[in-house]
Protein backbone atom coordinates (compact mmCIF):
# COMPACT_ATOMS: atom_id res chain seq x y z
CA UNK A 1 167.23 209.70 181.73
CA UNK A 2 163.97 208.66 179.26
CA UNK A 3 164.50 207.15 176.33
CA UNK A 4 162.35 206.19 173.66
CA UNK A 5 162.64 202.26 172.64
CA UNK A 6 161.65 200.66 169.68
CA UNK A 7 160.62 196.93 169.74
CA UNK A 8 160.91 194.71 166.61
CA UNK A 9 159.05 191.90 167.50
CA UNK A 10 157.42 188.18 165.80
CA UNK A 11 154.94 185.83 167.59
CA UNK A 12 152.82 182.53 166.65
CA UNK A 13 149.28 184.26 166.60
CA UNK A 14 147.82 181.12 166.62
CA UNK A 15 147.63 181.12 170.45
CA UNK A 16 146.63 184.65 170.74
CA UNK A 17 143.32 186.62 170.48
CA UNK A 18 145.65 189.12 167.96
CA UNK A 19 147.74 192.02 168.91
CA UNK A 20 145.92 194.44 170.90
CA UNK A 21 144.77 194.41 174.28
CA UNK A 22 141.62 193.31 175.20
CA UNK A 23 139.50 192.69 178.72
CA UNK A 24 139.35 188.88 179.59
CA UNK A 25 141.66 187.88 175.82
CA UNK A 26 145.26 186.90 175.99
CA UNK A 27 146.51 188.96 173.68
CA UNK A 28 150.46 189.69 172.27
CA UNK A 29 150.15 193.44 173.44
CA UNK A 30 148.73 192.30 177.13
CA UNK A 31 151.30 189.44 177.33
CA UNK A 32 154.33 191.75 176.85
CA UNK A 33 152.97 194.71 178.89
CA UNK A 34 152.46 191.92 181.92
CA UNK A 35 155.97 190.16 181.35
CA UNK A 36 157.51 193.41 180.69
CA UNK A 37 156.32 195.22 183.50
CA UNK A 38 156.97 192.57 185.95
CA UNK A 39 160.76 192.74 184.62
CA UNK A 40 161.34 196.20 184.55
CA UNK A 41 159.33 196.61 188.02
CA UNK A 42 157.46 199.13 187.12
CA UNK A 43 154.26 200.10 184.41
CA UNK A 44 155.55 199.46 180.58
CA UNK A 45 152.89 200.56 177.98
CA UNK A 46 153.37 199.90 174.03
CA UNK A 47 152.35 201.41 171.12
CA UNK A 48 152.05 198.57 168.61
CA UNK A 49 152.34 199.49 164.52
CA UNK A 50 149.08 196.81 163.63
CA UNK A 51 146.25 195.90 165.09
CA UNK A 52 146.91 191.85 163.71
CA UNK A 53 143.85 189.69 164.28
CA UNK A 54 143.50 186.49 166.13
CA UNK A 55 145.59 183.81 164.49
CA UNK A 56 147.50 186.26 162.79
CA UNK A 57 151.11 185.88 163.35
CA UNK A 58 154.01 188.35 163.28
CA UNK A 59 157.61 188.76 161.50
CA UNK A 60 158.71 192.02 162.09
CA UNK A 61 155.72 193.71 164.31
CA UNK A 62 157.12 196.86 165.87
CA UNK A 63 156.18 198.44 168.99
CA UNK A 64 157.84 202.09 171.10
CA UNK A 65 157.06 202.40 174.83
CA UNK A 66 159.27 205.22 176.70
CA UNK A 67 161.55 204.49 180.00
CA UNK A 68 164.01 205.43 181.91
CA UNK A 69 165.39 202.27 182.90
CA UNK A 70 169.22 202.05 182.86
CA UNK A 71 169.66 198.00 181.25
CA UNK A 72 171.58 199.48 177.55
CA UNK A 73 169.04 199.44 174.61
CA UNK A 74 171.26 196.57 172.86
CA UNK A 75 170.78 193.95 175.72
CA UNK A 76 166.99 194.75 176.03
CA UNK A 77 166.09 192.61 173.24
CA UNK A 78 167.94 189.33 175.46
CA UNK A 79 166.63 190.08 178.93
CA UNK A 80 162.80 190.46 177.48
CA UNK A 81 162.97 187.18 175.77
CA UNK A 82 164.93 185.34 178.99
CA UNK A 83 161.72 186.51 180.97
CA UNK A 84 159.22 185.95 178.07
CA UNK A 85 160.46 182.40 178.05
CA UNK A 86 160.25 181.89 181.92
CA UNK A 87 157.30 183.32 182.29
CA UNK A 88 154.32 180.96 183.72
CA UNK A 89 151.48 181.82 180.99
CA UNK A 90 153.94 181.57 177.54
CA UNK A 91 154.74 177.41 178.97
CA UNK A 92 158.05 177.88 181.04
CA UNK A 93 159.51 174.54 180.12
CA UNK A 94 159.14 175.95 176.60
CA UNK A 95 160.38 178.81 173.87
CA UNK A 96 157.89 181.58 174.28
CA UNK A 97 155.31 182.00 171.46
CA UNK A 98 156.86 185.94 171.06
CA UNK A 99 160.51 187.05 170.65
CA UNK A 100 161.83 190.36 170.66
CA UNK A 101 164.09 190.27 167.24
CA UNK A 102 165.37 194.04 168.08
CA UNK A 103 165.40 197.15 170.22
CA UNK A 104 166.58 200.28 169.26
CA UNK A 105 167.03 203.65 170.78
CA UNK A 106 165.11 206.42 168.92
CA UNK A 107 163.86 210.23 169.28
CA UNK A 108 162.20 210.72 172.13
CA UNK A 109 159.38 212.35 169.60
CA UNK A 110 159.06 209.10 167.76
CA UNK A 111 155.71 206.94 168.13
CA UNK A 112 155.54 202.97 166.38
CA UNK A 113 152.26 204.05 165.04
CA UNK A 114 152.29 207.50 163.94
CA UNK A 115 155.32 207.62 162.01
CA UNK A 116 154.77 204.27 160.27
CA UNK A 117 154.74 205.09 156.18
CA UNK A 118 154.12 201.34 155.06
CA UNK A 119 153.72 197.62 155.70
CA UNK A 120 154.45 194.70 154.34
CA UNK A 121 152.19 191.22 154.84
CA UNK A 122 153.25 188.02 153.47
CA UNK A 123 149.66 185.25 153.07
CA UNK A 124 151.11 181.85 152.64
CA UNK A 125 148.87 179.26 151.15
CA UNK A 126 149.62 175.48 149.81
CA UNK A 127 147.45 174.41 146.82
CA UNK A 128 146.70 170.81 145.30
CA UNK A 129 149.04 170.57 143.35
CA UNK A 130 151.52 166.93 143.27
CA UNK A 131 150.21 163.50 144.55
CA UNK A 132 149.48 164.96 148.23
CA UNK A 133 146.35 163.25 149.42
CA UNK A 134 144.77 166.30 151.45
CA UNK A 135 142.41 163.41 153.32
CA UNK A 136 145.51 161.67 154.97
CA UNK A 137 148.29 163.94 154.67
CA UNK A 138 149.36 163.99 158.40
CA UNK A 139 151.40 167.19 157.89
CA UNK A 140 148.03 169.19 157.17
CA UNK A 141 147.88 168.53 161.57
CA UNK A 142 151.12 170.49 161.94
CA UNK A 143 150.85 173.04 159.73
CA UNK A 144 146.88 173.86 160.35
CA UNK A 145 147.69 177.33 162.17
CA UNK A 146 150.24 178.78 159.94
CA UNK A 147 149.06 178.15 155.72
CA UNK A 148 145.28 178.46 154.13
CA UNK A 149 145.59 174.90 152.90
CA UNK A 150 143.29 175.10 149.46
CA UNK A 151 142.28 171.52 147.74
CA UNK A 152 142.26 173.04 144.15
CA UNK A 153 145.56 173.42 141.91
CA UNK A 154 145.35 177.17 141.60
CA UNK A 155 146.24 179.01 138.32
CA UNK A 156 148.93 181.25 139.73
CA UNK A 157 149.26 183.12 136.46
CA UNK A 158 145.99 183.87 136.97
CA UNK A 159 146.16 185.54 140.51
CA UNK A 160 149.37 186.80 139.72
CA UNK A 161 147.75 189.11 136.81
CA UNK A 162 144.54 189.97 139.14
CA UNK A 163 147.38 191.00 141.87
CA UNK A 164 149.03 194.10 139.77
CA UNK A 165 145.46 195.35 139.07
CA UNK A 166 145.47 196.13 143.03
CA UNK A 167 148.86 198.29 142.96
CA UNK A 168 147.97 202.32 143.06
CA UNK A 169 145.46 204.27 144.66
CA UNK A 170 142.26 203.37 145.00
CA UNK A 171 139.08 203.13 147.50
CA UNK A 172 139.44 199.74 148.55
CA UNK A 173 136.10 199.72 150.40
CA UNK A 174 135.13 196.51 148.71
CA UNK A 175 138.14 194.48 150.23
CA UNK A 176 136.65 195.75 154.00
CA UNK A 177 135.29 193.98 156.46
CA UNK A 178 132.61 194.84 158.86
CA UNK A 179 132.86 195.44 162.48
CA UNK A 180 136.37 197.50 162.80
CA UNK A 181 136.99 200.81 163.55
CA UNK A 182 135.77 203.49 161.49
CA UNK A 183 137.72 205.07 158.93
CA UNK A 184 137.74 208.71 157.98
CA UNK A 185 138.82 207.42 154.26
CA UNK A 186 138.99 203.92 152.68
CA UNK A 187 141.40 205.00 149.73
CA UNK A 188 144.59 203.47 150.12
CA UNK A 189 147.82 203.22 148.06
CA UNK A 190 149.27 199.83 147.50
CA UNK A 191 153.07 200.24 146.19
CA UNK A 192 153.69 196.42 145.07
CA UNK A 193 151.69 193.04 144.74
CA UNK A 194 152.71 190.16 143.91
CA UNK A 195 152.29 186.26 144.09
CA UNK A 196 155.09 183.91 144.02
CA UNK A 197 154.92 179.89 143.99
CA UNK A 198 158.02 177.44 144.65
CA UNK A 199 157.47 173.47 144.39
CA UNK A 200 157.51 171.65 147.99
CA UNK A 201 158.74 168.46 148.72
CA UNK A 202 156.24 165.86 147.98
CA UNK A 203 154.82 167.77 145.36
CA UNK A 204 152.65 170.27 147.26
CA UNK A 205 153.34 173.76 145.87
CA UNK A 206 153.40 176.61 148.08
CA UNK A 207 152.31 179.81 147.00
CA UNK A 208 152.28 183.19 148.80
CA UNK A 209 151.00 186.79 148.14
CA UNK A 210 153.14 189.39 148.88
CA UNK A 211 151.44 192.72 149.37
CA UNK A 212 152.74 196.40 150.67
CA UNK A 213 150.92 199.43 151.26
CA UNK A 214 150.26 202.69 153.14
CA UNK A 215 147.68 200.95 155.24
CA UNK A 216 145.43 198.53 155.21
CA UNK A 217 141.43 197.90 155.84
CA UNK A 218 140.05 195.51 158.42
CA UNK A 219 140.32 192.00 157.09
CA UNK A 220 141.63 193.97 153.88
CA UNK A 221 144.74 191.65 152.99
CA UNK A 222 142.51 188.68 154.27
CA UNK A 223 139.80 189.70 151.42
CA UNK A 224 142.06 190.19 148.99
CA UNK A 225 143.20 186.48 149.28
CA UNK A 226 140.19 185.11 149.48
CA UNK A 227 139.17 187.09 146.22
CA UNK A 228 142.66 186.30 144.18
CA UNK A 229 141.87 181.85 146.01
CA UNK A 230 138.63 182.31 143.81
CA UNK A 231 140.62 184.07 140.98
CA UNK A 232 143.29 181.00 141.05
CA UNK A 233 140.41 178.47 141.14
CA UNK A 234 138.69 180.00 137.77
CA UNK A 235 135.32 181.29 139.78
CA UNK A 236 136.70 184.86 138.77
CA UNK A 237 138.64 186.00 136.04
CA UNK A 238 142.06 188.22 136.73
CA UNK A 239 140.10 191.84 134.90
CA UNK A 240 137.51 191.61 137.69
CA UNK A 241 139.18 192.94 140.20
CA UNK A 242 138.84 196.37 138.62
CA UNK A 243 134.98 195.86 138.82
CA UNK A 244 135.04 195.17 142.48
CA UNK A 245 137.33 197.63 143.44
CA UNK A 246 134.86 200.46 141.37
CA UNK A 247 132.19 199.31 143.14
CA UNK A 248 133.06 200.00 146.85
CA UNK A 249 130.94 197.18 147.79
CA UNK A 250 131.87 193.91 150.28
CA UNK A 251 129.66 191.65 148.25
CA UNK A 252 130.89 192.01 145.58
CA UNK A 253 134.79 190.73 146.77
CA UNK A 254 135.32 186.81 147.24
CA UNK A 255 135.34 185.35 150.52
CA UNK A 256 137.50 186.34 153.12
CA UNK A 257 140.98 183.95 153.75
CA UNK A 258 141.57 182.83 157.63
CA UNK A 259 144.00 184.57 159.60
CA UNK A 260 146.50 181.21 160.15
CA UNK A 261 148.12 182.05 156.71
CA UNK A 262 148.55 186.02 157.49
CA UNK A 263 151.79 187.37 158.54
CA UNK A 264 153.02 190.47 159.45
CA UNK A 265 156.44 190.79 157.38
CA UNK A 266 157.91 194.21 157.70
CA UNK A 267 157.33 197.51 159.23
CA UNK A 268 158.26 200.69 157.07
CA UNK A 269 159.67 203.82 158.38
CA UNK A 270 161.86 207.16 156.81
């Protein structure tokens, strides 16, 4: 009998050319179809939530595909990640760079994407702040793929004031970048933003943005980052985020964070 599964699932991005599958890119969707398939013997197809970029990692992406394989739902989750960790292109002598967190059985008239009502991203950034010497600090190698590293002590009062001028609706055309898909409408709701900061050891501080909406743009959270780095740095003051936002135009946002420090947090649905 068909069932309809639902995948929660987090990956290091860093090795990936992002989520979706792509001709001649190793890709997270493309990886688990091919380990997946080779498993289960037969053709598995998902439907991921978001499209992450390359780099971008993953804490709770989610993913449906339909089968009528007869392995119970709760043990799914255990025999995907035994052959995701075995399998020849994730490093077999190592843990794979995806793990499925959960599987769950849902209606068969269910769909990852379509019934989606919000998401949550998390951007993690460490700023300047303590005695860290950003020329020789040898962590700076480890951590490269996973936190936007900035030089400057930021003024996280400051970005934390610019980020509640972003919650509502509003046409966030200026926080998009070129080159995705089209969009019928570039109004979005964000329900909550916010930017928290915690002193590291050795005096770094690391700060992150927390940010849930509706949707999101192409390169949207990524822009807003970048714009509230600038904000933090004094190149911008908190109020003009209202200007940029009114005037539905790129240029006008700051520049545009890399994907290492992006994470997919959470996956919203009824």
């Amino acid at each position: 009998m068909e069932k309809n599964v639902l995948l929660t699932i987090a990956y290091d991005g860093s090795r990936f050319h992002g989520w979706q599958k792509q001709p001649g890119q190793v890709t997270v969707q493309g990886h688990l179809e091919k380990v997946m398939s080779q498993l289960f013997k037969r053709e598995i197809l998902l439907s991921g939530t978001s499209r992450t970029d390359a780099g971008v990692h993953a804490l709770g992406q989610r993913a449906s595909f339909k089968t009528e394989l007869g392995i119970p739902t709760e043990r799914m989750a255990m025999v995907i990640n035994n052959a995701l960790c075995a399998a020849e292109d994730a490093g077999g002598y190592a843990k794979a760079p995806v793990r499925i967190v959960e599987a769950v059985e849902m209606p068969m008239d269910f769909h990852a994407r379509f019934n989606c009502k919000s998401k949550e991203y998390i951007y993690r950034i460490i700023d300047g702040t303590g005695q860290s010497d950003f020329a020789t600090d040898l962590s700076l190698v480890f951590d490269r793929n996973y936190i936007y590293h900035v030089k400057e002590t930021l003024d996280v009062e400051a970005m934390k004031k610019a980020a509640k001028l972003l919650e509502g609706t509003h046409d966030f055309k200026s926080f998009e970048a070129a080159g995705g898909n089209p969009r019928e409408t570039t109004v979005r709701t964000i329900m909550s933003a916010e930017v928290l900061a915690a002193e590291e050891t050795g005096g770094q501080r690391s700060i992150e943005f927390h940010v849930r909406g509706d949707g999101f743009l192409y390169s949207m959270v990524r822009i807003i980052t970048g714009t509230l780095v600038e904000i933090g740095q004094g190149k911008r003051r908190p109020e003009e985020i209202r200007e940029i936002i009114e005037a539905k135009d790129r240029t006008r946002a700051g520049h545009t964070a890399p994907p290492n420090g992006l994470y997919l947090a959470t996956v919203f649905y009824e």
